[in-house]
Protein backbone atom coordinates (compact mmCIF):
# COMPACT_ATOMS: atom_id res chain seq x y z
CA UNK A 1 0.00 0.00 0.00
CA UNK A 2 0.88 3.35 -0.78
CA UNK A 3 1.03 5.85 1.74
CA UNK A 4 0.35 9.71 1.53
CA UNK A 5 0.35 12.81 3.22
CA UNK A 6 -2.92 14.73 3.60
CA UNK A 7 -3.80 18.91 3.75
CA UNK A 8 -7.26 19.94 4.52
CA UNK A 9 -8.97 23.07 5.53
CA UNK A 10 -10.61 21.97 8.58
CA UNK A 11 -11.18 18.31 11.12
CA UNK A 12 -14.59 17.61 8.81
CA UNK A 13 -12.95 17.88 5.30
CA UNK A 14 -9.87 16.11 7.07
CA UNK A 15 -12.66 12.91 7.47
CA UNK A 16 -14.32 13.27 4.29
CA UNK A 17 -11.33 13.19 2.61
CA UNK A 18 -10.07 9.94 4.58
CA UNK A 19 -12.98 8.01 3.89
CA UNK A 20 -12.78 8.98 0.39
CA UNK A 21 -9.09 7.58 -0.01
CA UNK A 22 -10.09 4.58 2.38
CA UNK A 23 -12.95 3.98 -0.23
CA UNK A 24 -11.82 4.70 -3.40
CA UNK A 25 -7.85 4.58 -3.46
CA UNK A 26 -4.96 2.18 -2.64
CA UNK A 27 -3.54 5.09 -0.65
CA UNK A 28 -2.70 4.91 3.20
CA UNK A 29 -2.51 8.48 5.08
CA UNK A 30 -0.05 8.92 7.02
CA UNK A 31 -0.36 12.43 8.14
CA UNK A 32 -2.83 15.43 7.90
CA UNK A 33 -1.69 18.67 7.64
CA UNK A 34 -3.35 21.76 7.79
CA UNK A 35 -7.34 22.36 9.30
CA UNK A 36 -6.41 26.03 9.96
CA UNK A 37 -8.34 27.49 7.33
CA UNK A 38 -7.67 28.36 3.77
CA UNK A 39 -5.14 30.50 4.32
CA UNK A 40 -2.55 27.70 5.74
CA UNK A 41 -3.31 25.78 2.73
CA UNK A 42 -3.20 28.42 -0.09
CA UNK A 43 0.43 29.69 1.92
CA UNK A 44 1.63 26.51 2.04
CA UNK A 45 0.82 25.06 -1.77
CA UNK A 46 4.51 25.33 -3.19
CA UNK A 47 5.88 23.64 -0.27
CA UNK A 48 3.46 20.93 -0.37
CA UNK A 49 3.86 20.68 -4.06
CA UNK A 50 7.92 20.13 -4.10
CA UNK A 51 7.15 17.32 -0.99
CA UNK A 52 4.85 15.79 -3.57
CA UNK A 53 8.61 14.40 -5.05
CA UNK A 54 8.88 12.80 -2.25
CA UNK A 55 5.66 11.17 -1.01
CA UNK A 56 2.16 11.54 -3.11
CA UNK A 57 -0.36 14.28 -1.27
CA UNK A 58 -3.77 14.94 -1.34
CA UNK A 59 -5.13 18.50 -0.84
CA UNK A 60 -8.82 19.56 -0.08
CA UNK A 61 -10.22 22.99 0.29
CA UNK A 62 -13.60 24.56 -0.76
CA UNK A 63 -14.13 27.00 -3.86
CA UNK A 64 -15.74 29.36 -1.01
CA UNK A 65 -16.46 32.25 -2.34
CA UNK A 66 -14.14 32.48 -5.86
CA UNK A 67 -16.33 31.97 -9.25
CA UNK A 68 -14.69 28.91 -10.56
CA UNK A 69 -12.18 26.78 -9.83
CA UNK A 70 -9.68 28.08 -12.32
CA UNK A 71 -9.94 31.79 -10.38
CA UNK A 72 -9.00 30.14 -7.20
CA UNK A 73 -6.19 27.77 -8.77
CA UNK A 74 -5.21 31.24 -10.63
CA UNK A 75 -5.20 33.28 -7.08
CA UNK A 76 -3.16 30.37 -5.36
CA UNK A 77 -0.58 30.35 -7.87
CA UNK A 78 -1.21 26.86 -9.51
CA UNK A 79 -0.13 26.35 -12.82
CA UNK A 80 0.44 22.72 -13.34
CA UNK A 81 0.50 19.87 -10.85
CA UNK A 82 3.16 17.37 -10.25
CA UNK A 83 2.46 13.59 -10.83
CA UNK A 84 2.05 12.93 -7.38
CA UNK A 85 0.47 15.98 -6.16
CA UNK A 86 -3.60 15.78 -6.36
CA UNK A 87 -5.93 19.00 -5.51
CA UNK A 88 -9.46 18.82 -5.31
CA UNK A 89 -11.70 21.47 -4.80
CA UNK A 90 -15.35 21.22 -2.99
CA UNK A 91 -17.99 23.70 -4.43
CA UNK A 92 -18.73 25.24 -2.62
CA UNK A 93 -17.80 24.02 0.56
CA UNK A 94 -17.20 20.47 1.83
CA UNK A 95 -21.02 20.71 3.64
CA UNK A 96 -22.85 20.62 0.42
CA UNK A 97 -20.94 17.27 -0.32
CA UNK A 98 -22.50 15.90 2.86
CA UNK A 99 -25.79 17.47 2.21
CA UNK A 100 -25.56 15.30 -1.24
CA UNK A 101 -26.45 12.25 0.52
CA UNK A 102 -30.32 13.79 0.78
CA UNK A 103 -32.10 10.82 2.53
CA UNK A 104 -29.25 10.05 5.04
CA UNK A 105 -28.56 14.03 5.90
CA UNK A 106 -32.24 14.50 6.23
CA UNK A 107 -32.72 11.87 8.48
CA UNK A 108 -29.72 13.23 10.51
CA UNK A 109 -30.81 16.86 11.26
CA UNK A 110 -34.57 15.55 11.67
CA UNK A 111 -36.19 17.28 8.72
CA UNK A 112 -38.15 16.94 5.59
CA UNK A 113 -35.57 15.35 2.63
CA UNK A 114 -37.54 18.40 0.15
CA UNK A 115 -36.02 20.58 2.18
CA UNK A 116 -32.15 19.31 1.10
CA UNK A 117 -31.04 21.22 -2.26
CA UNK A 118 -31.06 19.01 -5.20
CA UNK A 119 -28.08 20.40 -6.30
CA UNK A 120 -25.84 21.52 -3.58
CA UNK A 121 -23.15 22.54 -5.45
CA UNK A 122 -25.40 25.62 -7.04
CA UNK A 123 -25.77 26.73 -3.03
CA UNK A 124 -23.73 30.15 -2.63
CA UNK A 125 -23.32 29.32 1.10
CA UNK A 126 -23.79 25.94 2.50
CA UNK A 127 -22.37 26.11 5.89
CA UNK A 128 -24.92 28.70 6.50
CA UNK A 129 -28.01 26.87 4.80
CA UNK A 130 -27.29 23.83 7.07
CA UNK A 131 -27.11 26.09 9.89
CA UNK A 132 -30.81 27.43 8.90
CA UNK A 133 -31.64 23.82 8.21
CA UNK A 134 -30.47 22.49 11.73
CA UNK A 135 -32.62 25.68 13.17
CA UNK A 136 -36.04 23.39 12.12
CA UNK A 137 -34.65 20.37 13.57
CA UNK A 138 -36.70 18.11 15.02
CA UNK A 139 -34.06 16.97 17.25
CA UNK A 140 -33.40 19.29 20.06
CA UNK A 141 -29.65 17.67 20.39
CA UNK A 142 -28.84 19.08 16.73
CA UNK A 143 -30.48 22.22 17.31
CA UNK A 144 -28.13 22.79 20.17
CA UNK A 145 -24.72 21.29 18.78
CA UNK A 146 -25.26 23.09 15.17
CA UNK A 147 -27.25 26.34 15.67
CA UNK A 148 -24.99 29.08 17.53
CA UNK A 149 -26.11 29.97 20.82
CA UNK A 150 -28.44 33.31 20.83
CA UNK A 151 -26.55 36.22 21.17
CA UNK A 152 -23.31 35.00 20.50
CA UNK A 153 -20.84 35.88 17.94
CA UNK A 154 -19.72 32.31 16.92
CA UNK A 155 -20.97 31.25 13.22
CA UNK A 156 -21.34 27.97 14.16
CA UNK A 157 -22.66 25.50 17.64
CA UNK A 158 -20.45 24.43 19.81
CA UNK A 159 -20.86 20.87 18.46
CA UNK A 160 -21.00 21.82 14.54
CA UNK A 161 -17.34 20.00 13.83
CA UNK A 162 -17.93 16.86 16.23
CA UNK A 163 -22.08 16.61 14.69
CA UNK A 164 -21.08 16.99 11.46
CA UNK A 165 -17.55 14.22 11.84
CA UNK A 166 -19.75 11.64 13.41
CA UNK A 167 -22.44 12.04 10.51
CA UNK A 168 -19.53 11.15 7.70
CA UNK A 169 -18.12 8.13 10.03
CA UNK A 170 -21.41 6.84 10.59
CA UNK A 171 -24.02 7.72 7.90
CA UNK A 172 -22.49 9.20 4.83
CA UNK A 173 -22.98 7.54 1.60
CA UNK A 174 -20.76 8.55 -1.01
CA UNK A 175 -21.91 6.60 -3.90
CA UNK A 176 -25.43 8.31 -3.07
CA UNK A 177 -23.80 11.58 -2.85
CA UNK A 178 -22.00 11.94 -5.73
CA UNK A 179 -25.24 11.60 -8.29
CA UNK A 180 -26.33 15.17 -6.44
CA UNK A 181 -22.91 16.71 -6.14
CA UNK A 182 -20.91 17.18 -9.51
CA UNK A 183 -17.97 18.33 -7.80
CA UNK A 184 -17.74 15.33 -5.30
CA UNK A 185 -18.23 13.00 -8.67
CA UNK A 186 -15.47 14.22 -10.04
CA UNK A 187 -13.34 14.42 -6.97
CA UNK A 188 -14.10 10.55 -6.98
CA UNK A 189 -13.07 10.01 -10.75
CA UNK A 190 -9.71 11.43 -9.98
CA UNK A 191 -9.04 9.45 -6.62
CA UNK A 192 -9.36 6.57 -8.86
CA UNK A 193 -7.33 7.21 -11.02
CA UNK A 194 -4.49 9.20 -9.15
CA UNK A 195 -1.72 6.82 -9.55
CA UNK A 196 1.56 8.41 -8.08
């Protein structure tokens, strides 16, 4: 088995991204780098890129708020990718990958599946329709880990990142997903076929 190093934006795209390896790749991680944000990641790309000669790595972020993924690669100064260097891109962010799996995220935060997008990729902010979508809950448990508490200033619960980690570990259907998300499918395609 191979093994690789991984670079991720936060501990919930650092999960998604090991199941998807674990699922769809011969690759072992070793390591995960990053979950401080965007900005570690987008500082760190040339570094990670010349370690790529060394041992294959995997980097995840979200398209966020850029128009395409070409303006972001453009911005972070990518202009071609070494063999053993893959970079995939969630659009928007890696919440509307989760929220692709309709029946199984429904079920999770206790609410109607018609109220799920159908295509979560076209969702300008995910993180913050989940958040409205966790406000209807039906479960008082995800109301209170998701939601952030009245009157605060946080954007998210106090439980968002532990919620959200147990829902990939223990619900989260990516074969499912990936018929609603285009951006997950083809984050799939090229797992399988990254061959460093």
């Amino acid at each position: 088995m191979t093994s690789c190093l991984l670079a991720v934006e936060d501990e919930v795209s650092e999960i998604v991204a090991r199941q998807m390896i674990e699922s769809y790749s011969p690759l072992q991680v070793l390591e995960c780098y990053g979950k401080k944000g965007f900005g570690y990641l987008k500082a760190n790309m040339s570094k990670f890129q010349e370690a790529s000669r060394q041992i294959p790595y995997v980097v995840l972020t979200d398209l966020d708020q850029y128009p395409c993924a070409t303006a972001l690669k453009e911005d972070w100064n990518i202009v071609s990718m070494p063999r053993n260097f893959m970079f995939r891109i969630a659009v928007r962010s890696i919440e509307s990958w989760l929220m692709a799996d309709r029946k199984n995220f429904a079920d999770f935060l206790g609410i109607s599946i018609q109220k799920l997008p159908l295509n979560p990729d076209d969702e300008i902010n995910p993180k913050r329709l989940l958040i409205e979508l966790a406000k209807h809950s039906r479960k008082r448990e995800i109301r209170e880990d998701i939601v952030p508490k009245p009157k605060s200033t946080a954007k998210i619960g106090p439980n968002y990142t532990s919620r959200l980690s147990r829902f990939v570990r223990e619900h989260w259907e990516m074969e499912s997903a990936q018929k609603q998300s285009k951006s997950l499918q083809r984050a799939i395609f090229a797992l399988k076929n990254f061959n460093p």
